[in-house]
C-alpha atoms as a PDB file:
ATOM      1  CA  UNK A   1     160.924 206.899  42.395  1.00  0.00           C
ATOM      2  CA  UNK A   2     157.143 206.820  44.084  1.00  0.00           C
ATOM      3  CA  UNK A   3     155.925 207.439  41.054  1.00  0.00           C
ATOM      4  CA  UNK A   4     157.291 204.417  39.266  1.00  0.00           C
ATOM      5  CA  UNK A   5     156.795 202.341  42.240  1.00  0.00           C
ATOM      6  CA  UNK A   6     153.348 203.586  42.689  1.00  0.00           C
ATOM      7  CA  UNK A   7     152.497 203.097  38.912  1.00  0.00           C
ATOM      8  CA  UNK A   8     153.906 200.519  38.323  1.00  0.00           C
ATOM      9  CA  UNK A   9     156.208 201.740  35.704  1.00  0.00           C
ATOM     10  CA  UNK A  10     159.575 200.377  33.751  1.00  0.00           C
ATOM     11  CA  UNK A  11     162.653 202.132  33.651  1.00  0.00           C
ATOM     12  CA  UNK A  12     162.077 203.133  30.173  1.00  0.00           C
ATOM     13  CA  UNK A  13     158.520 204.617  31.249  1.00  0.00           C
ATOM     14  CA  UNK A  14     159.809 206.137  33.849  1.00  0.00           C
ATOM     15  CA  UNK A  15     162.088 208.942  32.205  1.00  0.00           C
ATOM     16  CA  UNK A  16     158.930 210.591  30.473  1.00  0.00           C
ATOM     17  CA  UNK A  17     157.044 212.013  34.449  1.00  0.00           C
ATOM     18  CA  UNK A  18     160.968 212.551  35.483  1.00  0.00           C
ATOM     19  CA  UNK A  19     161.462 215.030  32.337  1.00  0.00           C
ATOM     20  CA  UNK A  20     158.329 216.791  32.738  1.00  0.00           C
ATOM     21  CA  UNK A  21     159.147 217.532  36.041  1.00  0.00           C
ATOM     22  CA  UNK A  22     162.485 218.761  35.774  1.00  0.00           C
ATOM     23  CA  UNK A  23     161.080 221.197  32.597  1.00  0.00           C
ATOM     24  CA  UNK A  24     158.445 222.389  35.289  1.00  0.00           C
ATOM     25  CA  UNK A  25     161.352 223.157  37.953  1.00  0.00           C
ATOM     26  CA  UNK A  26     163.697 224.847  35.116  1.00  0.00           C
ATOM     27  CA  UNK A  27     160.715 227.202  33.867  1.00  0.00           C
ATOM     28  CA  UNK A  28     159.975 228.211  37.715  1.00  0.00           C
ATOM     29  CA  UNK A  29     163.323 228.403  39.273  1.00  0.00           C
ATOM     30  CA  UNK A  30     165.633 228.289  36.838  1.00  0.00           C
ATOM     31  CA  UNK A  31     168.038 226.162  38.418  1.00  0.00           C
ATOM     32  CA  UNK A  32     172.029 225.954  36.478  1.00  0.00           C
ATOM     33  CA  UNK A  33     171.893 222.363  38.044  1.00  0.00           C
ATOM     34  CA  UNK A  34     169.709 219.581  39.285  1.00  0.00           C
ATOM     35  CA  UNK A  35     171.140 217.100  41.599  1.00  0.00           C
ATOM     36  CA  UNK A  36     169.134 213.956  41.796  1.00  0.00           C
ATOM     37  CA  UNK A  37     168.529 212.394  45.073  1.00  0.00           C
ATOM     38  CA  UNK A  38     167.610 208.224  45.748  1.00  0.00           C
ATOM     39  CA  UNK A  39     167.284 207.672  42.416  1.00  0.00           C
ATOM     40  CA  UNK A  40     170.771 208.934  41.101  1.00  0.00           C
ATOM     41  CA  UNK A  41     172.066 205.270  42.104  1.00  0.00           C
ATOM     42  CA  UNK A  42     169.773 204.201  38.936  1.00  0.00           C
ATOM     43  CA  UNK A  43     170.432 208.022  36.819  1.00  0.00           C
ATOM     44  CA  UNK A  44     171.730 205.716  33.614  1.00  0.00           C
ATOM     45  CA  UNK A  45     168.415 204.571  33.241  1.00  0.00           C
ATOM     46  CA  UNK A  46     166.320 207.155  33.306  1.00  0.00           C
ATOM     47  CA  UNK A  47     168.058 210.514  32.881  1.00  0.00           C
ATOM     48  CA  UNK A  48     167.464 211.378  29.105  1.00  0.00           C
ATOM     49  CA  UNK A  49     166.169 215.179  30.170  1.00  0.00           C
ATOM     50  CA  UNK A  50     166.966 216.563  27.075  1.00  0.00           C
ATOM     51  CA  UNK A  51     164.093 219.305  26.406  1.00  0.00           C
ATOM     52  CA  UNK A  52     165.804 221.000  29.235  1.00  0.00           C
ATOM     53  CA  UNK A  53     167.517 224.572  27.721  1.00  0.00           C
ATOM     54  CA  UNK A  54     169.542 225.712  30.451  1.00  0.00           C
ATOM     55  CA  UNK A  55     169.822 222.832  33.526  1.00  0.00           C
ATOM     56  CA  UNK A  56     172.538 220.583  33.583  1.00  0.00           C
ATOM     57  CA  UNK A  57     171.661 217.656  35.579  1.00  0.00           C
ATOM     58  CA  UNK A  58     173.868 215.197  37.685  1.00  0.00           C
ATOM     59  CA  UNK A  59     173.495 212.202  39.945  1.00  0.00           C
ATOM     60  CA  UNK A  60     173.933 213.087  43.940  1.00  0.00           C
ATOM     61  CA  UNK A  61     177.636 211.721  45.536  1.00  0.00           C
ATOM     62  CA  UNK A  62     175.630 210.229  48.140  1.00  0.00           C
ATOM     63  CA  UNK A  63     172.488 209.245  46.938  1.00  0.00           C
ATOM     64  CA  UNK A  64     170.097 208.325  49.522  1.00  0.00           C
ATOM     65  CA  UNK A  65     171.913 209.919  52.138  1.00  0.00           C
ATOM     66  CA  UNK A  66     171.611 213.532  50.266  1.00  0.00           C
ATOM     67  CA  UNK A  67     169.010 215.164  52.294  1.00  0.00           C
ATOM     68  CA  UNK A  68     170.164 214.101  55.106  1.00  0.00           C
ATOM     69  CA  UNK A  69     173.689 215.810  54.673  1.00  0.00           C
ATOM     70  CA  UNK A  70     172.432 218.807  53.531  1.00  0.00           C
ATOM     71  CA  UNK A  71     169.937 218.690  56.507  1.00  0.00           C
ATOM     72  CA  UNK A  72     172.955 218.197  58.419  1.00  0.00           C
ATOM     73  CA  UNK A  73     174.788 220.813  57.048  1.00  0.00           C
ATOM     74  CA  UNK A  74     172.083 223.428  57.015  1.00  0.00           C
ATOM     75  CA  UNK A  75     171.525 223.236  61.033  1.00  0.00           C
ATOM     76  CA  UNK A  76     175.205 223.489  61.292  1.00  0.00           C
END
Protein backbone atom coordinates (compact mmCIF):
# COMPACT_ATOMS: atom_id res chain seq x y z
CA UNK A 1 0.00 0.00 0.00
CA UNK A 2 3.41 2.34 0.16
CA UNK A 3 3.68 1.93 -3.13
CA UNK A 4 0.37 3.42 -4.16
CA UNK A 5 0.60 5.93 -1.50
CA UNK A 6 4.07 6.78 -2.43
CA UNK A 7 3.20 6.97 -6.23
CA UNK A 8 0.50 8.28 -6.14
CA UNK A 9 -1.46 5.60 -7.76
CA UNK A 10 -5.44 4.63 -8.25
CA UNK A 11 -6.86 1.53 -7.27
CA UNK A 12 -7.02 0.39 -10.74
CA UNK A 13 -3.12 1.20 -11.14
CA UNK A 14 -2.41 -0.28 -8.31
CA UNK A 15 -3.15 -4.10 -9.09
CA UNK A 16 -0.40 -4.12 -11.94
CA UNK A 17 3.15 -3.62 -9.02
CA UNK A 18 0.78 -5.95 -6.61
CA UNK A 19 0.73 -8.82 -9.44
CA UNK A 20 4.23 -8.58 -10.31
CA UNK A 21 5.11 -9.05 -6.98
CA UNK A 22 3.14 -11.87 -6.02
CA UNK A 23 4.50 -13.72 -9.59
CA UNK A 24 8.07 -12.86 -8.13
CA UNK A 25 7.16 -14.55 -4.60
CA UNK A 26 5.35 -17.69 -6.42
CA UNK A 27 8.51 -18.31 -8.79
CA UNK A 28 10.92 -18.09 -5.54
CA UNK A 29 8.98 -19.73 -2.85
CA UNK A 30 6.34 -21.27 -4.24
CA UNK A 31 3.85 -20.48 -1.79
CA UNK A 32 0.03 -22.74 -2.09
CA UNK A 33 -1.32 -19.40 -0.55
CA UNK A 34 -0.77 -15.72 -0.10
CA UNK A 35 -2.46 -13.99 2.68
CA UNK A 36 -2.59 -10.29 2.23
CA UNK A 37 -1.90 -8.09 5.11
CA UNK A 38 -3.27 -4.02 5.55
CA UNK A 39 -4.44 -3.97 2.37
CA UNK A 40 -6.85 -7.08 2.40
CA UNK A 41 -9.52 -4.53 3.96
CA UNK A 42 -9.41 -2.99 0.21
CA UNK A 43 -8.51 -6.90 -1.66
CA UNK A 44 -11.84 -6.22 -4.05
CA UNK A 45 -10.06 -3.59 -5.59
CA UNK A 46 -7.01 -4.64 -6.42
CA UNK A 47 -6.63 -8.42 -6.29
CA UNK A 48 -6.95 -9.49 -10.05
CA UNK A 49 -3.51 -11.79 -9.70
CA UNK A 50 -4.39 -13.91 -12.32
CA UNK A 51 -0.90 -14.81 -14.13
CA UNK A 52 -0.34 -16.62 -10.93
CA UNK A 53 -0.18 -20.76 -11.84
CA UNK A 54 -0.20 -22.29 -8.59
CA UNK A 55 -0.98 -19.50 -5.53
CA UNK A 56 -4.28 -19.04 -4.37
CA UNK A 57 -4.56 -15.79 -2.73
CA UNK A 58 -6.90 -14.52 0.14
CA UNK A 59 -7.51 -11.44 2.22
CA UNK A 60 -6.03 -11.70 6.05
CA UNK A 61 -9.09 -12.22 8.96
CA UNK A 62 -7.51 -9.47 10.69
CA UNK A 63 -6.05 -7.22 8.44
CA UNK A 64 -3.87 -4.74 9.98
CA UNK A 65 -3.51 -6.56 13.02
CA UNK A 66 -1.91 -9.75 11.02
CA UNK A 67 1.65 -9.39 11.87
CA UNK A 68 1.12 -8.61 14.95
CA UNK A 69 -0.78 -11.96 15.79
CA UNK A 70 1.45 -14.00 14.15
CA UNK A 71 4.29 -12.07 15.98
CA UNK A 72 2.34 -12.91 18.90
CA UNK A 73 1.93 -16.29 18.21
CA UNK A 74 5.43 -17.06 17.06
CA UNK A 75 7.08 -15.90 20.58
CA UNK A 76 4.49 -17.99 22.19
Amino acid sequence: MRIKKDRGLKWYEYDEPLNEFCVHIEHIFSPQLIIGGGVSRKHDKFMFVDQLKRTRIAPAKLPNLAGISGAAIWAA
